[in-house]
C-alpha atoms as a PDB file:
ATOM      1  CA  UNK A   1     150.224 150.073  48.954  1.00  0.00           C
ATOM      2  CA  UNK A   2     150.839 149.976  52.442  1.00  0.00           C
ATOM      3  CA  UNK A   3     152.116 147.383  54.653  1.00  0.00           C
ATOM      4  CA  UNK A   4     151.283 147.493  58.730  1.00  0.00           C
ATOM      5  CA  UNK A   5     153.009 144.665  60.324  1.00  0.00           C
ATOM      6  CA  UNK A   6     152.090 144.029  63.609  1.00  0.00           C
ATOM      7  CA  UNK A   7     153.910 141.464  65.829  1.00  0.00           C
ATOM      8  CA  UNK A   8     153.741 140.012  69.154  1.00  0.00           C
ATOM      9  CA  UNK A   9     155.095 136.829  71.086  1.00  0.00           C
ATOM     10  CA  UNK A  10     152.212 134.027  71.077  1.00  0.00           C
ATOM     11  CA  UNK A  11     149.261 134.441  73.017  1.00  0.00           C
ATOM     12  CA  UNK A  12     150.058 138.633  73.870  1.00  0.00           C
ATOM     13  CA  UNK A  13     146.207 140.080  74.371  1.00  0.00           C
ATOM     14  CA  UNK A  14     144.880 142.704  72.132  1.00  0.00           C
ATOM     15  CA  UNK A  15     146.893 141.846  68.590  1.00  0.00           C
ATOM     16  CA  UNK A  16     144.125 140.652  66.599  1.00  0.00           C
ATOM     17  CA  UNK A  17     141.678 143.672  67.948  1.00  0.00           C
ATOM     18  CA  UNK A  18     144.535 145.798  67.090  1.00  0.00           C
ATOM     19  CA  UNK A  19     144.542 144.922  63.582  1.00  0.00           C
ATOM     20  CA  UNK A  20     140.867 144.686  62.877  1.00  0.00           C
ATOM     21  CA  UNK A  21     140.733 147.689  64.106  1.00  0.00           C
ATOM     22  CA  UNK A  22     143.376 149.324  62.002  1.00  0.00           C
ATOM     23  CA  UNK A  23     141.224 148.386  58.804  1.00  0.00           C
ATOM     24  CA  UNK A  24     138.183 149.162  59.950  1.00  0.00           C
ATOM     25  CA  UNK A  25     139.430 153.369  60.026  1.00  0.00           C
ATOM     26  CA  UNK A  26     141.672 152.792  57.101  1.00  0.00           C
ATOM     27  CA  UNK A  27     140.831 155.735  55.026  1.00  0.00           C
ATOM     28  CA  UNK A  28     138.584 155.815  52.413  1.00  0.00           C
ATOM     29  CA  UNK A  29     140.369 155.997  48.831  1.00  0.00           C
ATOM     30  CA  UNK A  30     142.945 154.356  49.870  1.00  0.00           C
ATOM     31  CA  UNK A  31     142.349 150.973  48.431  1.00  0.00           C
ATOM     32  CA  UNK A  32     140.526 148.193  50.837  1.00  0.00           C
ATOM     33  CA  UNK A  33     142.517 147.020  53.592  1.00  0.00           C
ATOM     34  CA  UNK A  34     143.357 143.355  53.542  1.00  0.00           C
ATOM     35  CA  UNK A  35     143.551 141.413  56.793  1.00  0.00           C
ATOM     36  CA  UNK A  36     146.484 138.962  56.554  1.00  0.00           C
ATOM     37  CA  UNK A  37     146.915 137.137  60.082  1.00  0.00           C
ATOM     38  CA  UNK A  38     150.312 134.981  59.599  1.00  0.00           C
ATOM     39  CA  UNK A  39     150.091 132.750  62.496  1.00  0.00           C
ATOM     40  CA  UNK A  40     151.865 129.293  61.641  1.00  0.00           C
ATOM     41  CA  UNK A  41     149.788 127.739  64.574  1.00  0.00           C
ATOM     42  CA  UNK A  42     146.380 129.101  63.481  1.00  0.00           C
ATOM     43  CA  UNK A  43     144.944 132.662  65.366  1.00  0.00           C
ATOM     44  CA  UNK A  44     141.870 134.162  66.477  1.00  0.00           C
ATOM     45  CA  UNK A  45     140.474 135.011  63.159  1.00  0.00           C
ATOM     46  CA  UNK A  46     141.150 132.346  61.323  1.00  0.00           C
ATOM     47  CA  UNK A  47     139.226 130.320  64.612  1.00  0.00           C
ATOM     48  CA  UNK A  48     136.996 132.551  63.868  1.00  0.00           C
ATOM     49  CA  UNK A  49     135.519 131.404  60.651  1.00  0.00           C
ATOM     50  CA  UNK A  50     136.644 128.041  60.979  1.00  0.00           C
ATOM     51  CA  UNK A  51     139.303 127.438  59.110  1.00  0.00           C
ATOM     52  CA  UNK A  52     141.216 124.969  59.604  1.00  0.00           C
ATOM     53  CA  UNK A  53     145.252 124.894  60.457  1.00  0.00           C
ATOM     54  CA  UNK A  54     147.897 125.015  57.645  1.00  0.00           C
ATOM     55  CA  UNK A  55     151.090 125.144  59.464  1.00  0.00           C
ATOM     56  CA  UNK A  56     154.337 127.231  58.047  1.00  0.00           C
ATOM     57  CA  UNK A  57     151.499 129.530  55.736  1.00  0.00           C
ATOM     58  CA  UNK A  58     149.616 132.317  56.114  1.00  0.00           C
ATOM     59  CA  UNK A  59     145.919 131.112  57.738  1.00  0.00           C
ATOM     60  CA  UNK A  60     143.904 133.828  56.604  1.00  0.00           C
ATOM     61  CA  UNK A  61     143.647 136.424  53.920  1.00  0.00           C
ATOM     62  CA  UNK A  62     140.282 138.141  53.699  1.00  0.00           C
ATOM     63  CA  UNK A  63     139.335 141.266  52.840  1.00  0.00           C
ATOM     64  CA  UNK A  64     137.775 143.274  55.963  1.00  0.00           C
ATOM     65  CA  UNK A  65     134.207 142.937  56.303  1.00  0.00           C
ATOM     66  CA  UNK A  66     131.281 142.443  58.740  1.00  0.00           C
ATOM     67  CA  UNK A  67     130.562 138.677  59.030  1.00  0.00           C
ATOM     68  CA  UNK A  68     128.540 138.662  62.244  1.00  0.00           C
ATOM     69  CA  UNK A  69     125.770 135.860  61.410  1.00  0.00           C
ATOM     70  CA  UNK A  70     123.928 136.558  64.369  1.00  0.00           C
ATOM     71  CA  UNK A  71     122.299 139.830  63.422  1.00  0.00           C
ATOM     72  CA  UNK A  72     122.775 140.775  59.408  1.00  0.00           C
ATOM     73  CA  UNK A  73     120.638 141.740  56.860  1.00  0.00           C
ATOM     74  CA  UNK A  74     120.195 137.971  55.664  1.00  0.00           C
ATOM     75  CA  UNK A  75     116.856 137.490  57.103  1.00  0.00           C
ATOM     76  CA  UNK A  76     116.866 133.904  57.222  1.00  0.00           C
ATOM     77  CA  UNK A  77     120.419 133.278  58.743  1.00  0.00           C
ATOM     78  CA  UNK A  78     119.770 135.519  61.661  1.00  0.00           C
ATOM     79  CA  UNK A  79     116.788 133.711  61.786  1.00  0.00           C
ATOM     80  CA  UNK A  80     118.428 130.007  61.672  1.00  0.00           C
ATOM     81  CA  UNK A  81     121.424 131.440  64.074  1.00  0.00           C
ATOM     82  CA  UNK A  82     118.494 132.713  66.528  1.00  0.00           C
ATOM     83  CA  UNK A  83     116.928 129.386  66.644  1.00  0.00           C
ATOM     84  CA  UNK A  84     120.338 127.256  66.890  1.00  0.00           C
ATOM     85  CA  UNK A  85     120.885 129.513  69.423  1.00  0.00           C
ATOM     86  CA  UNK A  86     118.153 128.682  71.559  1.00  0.00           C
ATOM     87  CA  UNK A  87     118.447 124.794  70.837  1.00  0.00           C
ATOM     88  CA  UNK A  88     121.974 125.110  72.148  1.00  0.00           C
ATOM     89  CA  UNK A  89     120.294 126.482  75.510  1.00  0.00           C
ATOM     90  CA  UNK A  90     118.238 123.779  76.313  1.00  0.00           C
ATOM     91  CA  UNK A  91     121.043 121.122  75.196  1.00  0.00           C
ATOM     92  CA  UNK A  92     122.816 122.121  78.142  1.00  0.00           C
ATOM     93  CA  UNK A  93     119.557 121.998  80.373  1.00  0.00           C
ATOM     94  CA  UNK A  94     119.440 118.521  78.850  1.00  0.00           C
ATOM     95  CA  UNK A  95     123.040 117.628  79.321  1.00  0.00           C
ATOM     96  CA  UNK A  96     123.078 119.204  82.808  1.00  0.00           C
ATOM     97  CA  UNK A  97     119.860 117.090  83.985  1.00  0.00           C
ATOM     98  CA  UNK A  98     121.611 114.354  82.804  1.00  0.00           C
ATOM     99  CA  UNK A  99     124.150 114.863  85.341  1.00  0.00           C
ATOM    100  CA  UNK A 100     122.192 115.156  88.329  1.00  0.00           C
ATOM    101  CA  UNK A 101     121.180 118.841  88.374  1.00  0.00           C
ATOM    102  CA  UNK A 102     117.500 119.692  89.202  1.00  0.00           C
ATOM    103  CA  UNK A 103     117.545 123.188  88.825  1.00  0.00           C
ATOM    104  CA  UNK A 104     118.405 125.825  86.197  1.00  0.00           C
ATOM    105  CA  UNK A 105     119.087 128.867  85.324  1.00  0.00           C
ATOM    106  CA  UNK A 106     119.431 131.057  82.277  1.00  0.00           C
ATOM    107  CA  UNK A 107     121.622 134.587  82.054  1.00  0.00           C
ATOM    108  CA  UNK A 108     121.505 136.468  78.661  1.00  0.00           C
ATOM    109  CA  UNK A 109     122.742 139.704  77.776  1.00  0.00           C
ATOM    110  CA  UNK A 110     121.835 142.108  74.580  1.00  0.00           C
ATOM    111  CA  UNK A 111     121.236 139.815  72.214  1.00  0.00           C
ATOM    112  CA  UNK A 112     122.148 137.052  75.159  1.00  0.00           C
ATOM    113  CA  UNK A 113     119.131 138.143  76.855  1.00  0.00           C
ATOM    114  CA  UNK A 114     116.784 137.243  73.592  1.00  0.00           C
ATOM    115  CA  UNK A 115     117.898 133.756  73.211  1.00  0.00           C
ATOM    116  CA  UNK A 116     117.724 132.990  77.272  1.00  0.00           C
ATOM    117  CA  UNK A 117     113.551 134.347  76.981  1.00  0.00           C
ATOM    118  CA  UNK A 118     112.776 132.345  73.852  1.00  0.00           C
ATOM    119  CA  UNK A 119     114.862 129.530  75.714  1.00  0.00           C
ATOM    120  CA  UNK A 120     112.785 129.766  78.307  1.00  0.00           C
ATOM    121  CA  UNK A 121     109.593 130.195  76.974  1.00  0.00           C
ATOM    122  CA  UNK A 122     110.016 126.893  75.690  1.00  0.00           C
ATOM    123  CA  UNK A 123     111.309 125.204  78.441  1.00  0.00           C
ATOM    124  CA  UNK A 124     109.279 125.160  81.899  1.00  0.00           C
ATOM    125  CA  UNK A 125     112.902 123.431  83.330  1.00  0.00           C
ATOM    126  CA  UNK A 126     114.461 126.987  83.382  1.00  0.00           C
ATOM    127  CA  UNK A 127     112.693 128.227  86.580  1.00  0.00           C
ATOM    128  CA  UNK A 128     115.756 131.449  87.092  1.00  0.00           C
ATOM    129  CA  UNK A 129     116.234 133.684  84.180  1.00  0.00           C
ATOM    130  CA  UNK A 130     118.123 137.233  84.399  1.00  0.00           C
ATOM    131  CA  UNK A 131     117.923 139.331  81.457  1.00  0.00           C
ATOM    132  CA  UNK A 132     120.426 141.542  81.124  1.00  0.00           C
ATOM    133  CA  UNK A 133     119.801 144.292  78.615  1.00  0.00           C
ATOM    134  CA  UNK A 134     116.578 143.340  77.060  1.00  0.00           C
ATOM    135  CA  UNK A 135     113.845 144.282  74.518  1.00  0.00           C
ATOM    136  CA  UNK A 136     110.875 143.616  72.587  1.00  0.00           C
ATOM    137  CA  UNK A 137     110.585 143.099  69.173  1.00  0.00           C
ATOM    138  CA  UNK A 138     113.778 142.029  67.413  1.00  0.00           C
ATOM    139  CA  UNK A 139     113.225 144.055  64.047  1.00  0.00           C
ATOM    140  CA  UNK A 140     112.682 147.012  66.000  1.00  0.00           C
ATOM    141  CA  UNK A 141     115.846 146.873  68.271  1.00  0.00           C
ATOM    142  CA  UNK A 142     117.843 145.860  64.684  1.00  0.00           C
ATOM    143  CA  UNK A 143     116.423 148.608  62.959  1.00  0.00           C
ATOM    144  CA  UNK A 144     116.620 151.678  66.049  1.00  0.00           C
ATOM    145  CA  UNK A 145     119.692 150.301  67.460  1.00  0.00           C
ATOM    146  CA  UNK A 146     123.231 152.396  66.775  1.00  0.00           C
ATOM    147  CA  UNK A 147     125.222 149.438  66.895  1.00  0.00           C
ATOM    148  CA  UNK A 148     123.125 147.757  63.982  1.00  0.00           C
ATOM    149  CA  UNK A 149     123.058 150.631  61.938  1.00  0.00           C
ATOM    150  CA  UNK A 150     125.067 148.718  58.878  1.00  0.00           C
ATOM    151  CA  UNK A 151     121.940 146.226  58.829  1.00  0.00           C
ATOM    152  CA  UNK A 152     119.609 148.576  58.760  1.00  0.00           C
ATOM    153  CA  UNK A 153     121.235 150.442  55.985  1.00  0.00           C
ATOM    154  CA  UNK A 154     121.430 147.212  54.401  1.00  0.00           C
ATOM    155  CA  UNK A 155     117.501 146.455  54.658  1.00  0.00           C
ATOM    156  CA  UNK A 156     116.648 149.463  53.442  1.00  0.00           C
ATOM    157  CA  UNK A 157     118.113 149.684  50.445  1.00  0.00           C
ATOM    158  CA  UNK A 158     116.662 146.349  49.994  1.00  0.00           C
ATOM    159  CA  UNK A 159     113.345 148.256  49.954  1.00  0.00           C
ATOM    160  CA  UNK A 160     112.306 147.030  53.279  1.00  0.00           C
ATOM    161  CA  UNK A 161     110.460 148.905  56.186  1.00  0.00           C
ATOM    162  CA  UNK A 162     110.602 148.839  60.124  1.00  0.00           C
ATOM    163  CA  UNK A 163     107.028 147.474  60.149  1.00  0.00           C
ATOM    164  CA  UNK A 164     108.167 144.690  57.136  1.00  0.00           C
ATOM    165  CA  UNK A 165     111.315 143.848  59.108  1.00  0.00           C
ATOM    166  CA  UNK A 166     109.662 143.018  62.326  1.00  0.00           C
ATOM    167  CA  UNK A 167     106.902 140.816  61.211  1.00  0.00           C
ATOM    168  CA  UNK A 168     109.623 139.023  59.264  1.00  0.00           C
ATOM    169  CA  UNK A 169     111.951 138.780  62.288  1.00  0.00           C
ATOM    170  CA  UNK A 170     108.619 137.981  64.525  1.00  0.00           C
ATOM    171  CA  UNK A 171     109.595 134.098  65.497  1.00  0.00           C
ATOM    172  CA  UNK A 172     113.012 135.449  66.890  1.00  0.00           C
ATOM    173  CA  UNK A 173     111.121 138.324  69.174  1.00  0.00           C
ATOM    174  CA  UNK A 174     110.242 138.104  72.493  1.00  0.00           C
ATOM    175  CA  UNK A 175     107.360 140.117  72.558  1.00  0.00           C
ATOM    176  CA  UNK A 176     105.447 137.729  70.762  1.00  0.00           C
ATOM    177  CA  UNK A 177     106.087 135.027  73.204  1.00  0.00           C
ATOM    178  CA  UNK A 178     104.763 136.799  76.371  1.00  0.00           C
ATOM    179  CA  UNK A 179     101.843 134.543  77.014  1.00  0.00           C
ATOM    180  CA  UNK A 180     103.967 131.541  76.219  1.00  0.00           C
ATOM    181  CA  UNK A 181     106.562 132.325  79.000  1.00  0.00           C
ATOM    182  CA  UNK A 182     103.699 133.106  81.439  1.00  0.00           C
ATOM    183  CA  UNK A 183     101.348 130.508  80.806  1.00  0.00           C
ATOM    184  CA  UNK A 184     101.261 127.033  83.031  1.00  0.00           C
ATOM    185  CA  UNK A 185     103.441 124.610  80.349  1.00  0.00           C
ATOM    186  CA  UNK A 186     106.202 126.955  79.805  1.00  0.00           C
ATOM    187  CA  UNK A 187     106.497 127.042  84.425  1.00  0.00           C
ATOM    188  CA  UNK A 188     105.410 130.525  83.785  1.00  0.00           C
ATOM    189  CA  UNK A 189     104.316 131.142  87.712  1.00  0.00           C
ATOM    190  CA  UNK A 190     107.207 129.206  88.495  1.00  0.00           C
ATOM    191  CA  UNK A 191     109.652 131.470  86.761  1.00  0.00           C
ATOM    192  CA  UNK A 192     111.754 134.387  88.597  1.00  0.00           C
ATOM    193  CA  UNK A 193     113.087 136.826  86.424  1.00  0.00           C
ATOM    194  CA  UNK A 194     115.418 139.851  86.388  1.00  0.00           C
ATOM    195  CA  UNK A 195     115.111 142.765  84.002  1.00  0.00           C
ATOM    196  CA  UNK A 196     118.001 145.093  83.566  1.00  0.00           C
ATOM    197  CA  UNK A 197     118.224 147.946  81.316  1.00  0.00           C
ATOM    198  CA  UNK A 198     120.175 151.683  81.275  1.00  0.00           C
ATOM    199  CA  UNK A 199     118.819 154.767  80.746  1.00  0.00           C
ATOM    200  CA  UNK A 200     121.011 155.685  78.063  1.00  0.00           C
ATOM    201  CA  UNK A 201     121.055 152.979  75.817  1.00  0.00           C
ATOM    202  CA  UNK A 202     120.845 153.664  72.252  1.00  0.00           C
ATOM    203  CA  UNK A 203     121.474 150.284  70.973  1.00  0.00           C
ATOM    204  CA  UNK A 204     118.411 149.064  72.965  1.00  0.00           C
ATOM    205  CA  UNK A 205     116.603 152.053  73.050  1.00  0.00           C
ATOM    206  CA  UNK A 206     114.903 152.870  76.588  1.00  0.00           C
ATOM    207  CA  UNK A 207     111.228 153.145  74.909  1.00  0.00           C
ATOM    208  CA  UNK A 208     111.748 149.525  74.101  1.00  0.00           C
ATOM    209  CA  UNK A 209     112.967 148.241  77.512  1.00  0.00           C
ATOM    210  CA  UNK A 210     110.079 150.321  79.499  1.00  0.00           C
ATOM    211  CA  UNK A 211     107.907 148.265  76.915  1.00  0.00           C
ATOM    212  CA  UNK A 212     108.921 144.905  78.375  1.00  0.00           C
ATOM    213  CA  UNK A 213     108.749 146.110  81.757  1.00  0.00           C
ATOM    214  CA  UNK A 214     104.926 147.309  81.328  1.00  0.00           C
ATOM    215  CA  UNK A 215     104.365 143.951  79.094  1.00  0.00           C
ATOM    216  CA  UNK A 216     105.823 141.547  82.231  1.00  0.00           C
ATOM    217  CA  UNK A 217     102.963 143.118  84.513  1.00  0.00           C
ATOM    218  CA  UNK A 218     100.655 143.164  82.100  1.00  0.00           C
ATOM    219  CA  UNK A 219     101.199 138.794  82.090  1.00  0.00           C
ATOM    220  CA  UNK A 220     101.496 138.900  85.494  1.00  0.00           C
ATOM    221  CA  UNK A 221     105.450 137.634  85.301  1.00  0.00           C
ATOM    222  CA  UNK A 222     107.102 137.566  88.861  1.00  0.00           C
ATOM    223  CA  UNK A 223     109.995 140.221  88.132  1.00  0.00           C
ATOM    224  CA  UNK A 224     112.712 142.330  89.293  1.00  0.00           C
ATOM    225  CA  UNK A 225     112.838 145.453  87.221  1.00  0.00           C
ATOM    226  CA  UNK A 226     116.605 146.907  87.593  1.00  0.00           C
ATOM    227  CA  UNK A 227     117.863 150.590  86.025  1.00  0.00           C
ATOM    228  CA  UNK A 228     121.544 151.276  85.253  1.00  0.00           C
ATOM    229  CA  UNK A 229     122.445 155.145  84.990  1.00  0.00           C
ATOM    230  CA  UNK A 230     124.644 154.522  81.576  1.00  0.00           C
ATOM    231  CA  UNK A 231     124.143 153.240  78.091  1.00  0.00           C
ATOM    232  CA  UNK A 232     124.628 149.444  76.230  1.00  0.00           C
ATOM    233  CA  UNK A 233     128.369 149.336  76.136  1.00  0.00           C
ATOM    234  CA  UNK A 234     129.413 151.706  79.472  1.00  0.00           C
ATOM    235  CA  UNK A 235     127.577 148.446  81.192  1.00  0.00           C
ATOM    236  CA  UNK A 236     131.069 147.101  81.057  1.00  0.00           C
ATOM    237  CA  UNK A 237     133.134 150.323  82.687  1.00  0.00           C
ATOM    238  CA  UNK A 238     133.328 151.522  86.327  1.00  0.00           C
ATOM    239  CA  UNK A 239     131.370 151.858  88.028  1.00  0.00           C
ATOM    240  CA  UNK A 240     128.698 150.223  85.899  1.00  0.00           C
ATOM    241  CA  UNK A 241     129.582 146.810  86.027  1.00  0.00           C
ATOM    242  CA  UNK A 242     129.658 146.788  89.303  1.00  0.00           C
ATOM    243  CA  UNK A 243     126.126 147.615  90.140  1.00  0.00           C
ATOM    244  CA  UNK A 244     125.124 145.151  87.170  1.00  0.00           C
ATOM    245  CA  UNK A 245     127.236 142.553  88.460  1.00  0.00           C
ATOM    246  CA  UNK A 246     125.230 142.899  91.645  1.00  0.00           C
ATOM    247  CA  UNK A 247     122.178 143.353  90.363  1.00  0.00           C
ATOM    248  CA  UNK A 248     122.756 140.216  88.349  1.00  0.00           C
ATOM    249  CA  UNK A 249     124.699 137.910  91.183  1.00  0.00           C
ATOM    250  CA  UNK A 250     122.202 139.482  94.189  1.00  0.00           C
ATOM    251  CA  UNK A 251     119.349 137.700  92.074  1.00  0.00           C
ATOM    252  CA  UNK A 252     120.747 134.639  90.841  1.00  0.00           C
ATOM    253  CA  UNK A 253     121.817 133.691  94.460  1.00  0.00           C
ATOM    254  CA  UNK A 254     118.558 134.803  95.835  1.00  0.00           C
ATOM    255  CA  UNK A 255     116.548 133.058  93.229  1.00  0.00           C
ATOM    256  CA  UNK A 256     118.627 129.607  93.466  1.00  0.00           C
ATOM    257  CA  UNK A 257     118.147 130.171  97.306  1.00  0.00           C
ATOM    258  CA  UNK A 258     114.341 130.087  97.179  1.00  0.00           C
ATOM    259  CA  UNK A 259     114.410 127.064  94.562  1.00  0.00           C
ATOM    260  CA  UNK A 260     116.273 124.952  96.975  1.00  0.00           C
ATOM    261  CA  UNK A 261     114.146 126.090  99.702  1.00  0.00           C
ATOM    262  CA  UNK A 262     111.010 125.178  97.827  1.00  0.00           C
ATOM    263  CA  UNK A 263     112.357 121.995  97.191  1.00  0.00           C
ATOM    264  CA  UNK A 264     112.779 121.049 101.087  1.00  0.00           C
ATOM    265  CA  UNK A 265     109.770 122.516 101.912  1.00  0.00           C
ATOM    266  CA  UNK A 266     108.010 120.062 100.016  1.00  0.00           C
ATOM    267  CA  UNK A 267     110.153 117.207 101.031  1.00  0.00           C
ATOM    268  CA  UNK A 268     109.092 117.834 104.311  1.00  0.00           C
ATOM    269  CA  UNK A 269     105.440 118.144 103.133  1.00  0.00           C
ATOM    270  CA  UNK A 270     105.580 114.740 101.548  1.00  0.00           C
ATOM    271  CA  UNK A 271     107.355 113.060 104.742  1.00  0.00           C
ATOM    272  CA  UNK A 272     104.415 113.906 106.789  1.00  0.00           C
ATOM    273  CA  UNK A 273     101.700 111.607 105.754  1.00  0.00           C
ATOM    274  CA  UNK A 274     103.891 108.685 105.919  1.00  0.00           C
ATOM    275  CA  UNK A 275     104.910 109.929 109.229  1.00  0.00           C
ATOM    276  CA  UNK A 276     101.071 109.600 109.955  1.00  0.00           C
ATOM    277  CA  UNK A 277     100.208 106.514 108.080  1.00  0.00           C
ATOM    278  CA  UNK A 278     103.177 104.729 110.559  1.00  0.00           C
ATOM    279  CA  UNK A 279     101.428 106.258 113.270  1.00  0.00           C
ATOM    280  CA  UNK A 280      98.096 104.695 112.388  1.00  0.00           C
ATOM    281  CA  UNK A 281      99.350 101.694 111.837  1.00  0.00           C
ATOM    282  CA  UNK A 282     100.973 101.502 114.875  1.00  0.00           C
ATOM    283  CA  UNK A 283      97.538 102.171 116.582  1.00  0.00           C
ATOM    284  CA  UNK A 284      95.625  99.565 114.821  1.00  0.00           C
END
């Protein structure tokens, strides 16, 4: 058995990532690796899942595995994490209209970007929406996506298909929610949105993305269709992130911009007739 210490003064960046990913290439045959994160004050992982703080023992001791509830091969969790998701979204539209604010906005990226259109197709209060990275059906990405690979294995061998997987996954897709987002009660003509997606993304495949894109004319959305010249994850190297981060700020100041100037245009509108109606009775 091997032992791999690794140690490092509180709050040093990269320990944890270090060690998770250690296990995760520990060779095959050479027993599982055990992830044993000795933090007296609690750490990452064991905030993680949620465990609560035993000072002066070891917090955590689990053997490595993927435990993203987001996306797995549990249809119904990814399913109940989707929609808590998008309840979370519009709790802060409600929480923020509580304080005052009038109008809002909604940036989402990769799986991000599904939660802030379902948001939003629910909510007609969410006139600005950016989409960074985004796609249509969410079987389809989960199922012809690298990164998700270990689900799809996982779905398979359940004896499930690509066709089975998106009709079950259907109520956490976009692309069945097109007319929603676009129609009247949803603020649909109201809405200004930004699409972004790269040319080279295999774990939202380009066929996908170009789908949305044809699908947002199709409704009629008002969009801004944006192309970065890399893949999913090089979004977040140079030079990449740059031009996203300007694609994405460019819009969302441009699109806030035009909300506020909306909303004095039609203060001025409504001034006018009781500017009149004074003036009339003034007369009489």
């Amino acid at each position: 058995m091997a032992i791999v210490p690794l140690v490092a003064a509180k709050g040093s960046a990269g320990v944890t990532t270090a060690a998770l990913t250690l296990a995760a290439v520990w060779p095959e045959g050479r027993g599982a690796p055990l992830v044993v994160e000795c933090d007296p004050g609690g750490g990452d992982v064991a905030a993680r899942f949620g465990l609560g703080v035993i000072p002066g023992v070891v917090s955590l001791a689990a053997e490595l595995e993927r435990s993203d509830y987001a996306v797995s091969s549990n249809i119904g969790r990814t399913l109940s994490a989707c929609r808590q998701a998008v309840v979370d979204v519009r709790c802060c539209v409600d929480w923020l209209e509580e304080q005052g604010y009038e109008h809002f906005g909604v940036l989402g990226t990769s799986l991000g970007s599904c939660y802030a259109f379902l948001a939003s197709a629910h909510d007609p209060r969410i006139r600005v929406n950016a989409f960074n990275h985004a796609s249509t059906a969410f079987g389809d990405v989960t199922w012809a996506g690298q990164s998700t690979r270990h689900v799809k294995q996982a779905l398979g061998d359940a004896g499930l298909t690509q066709e089975r997987v998106r009709a079950l996954w259907a109520a956490a897709s976009p692309c069945y929610y097109y007319d929603k987002i676009a129609a009247a009660a949803a603020g649909g003509p109201g809405k200004r949105v930004l699409l972004v997606y790269a040319d080279y993304d295999l774990t939202f495949p380009r066929e996908y993305s170009l789908q949305v894109v044809d699908a947002f004319r199709g409704i009629g959305l008002n969009f801004e269709p944006r192309v970065l010249p890399c893949g999913h994850y090089t979004t977040g190297e140079s030079p990449y992130k740059f031009l996203d981060g300007w694609y994405l700020g460019w819009f969302v100041y441009r699109a806030f911009k035009a909300l506020r100037q909306e909303k004095a245009a039609g203060l001025r509108a409504a001034a006018v007739p009781a500017h009149e109606a004074e003036e009339e009775a003034v007369t009489r």
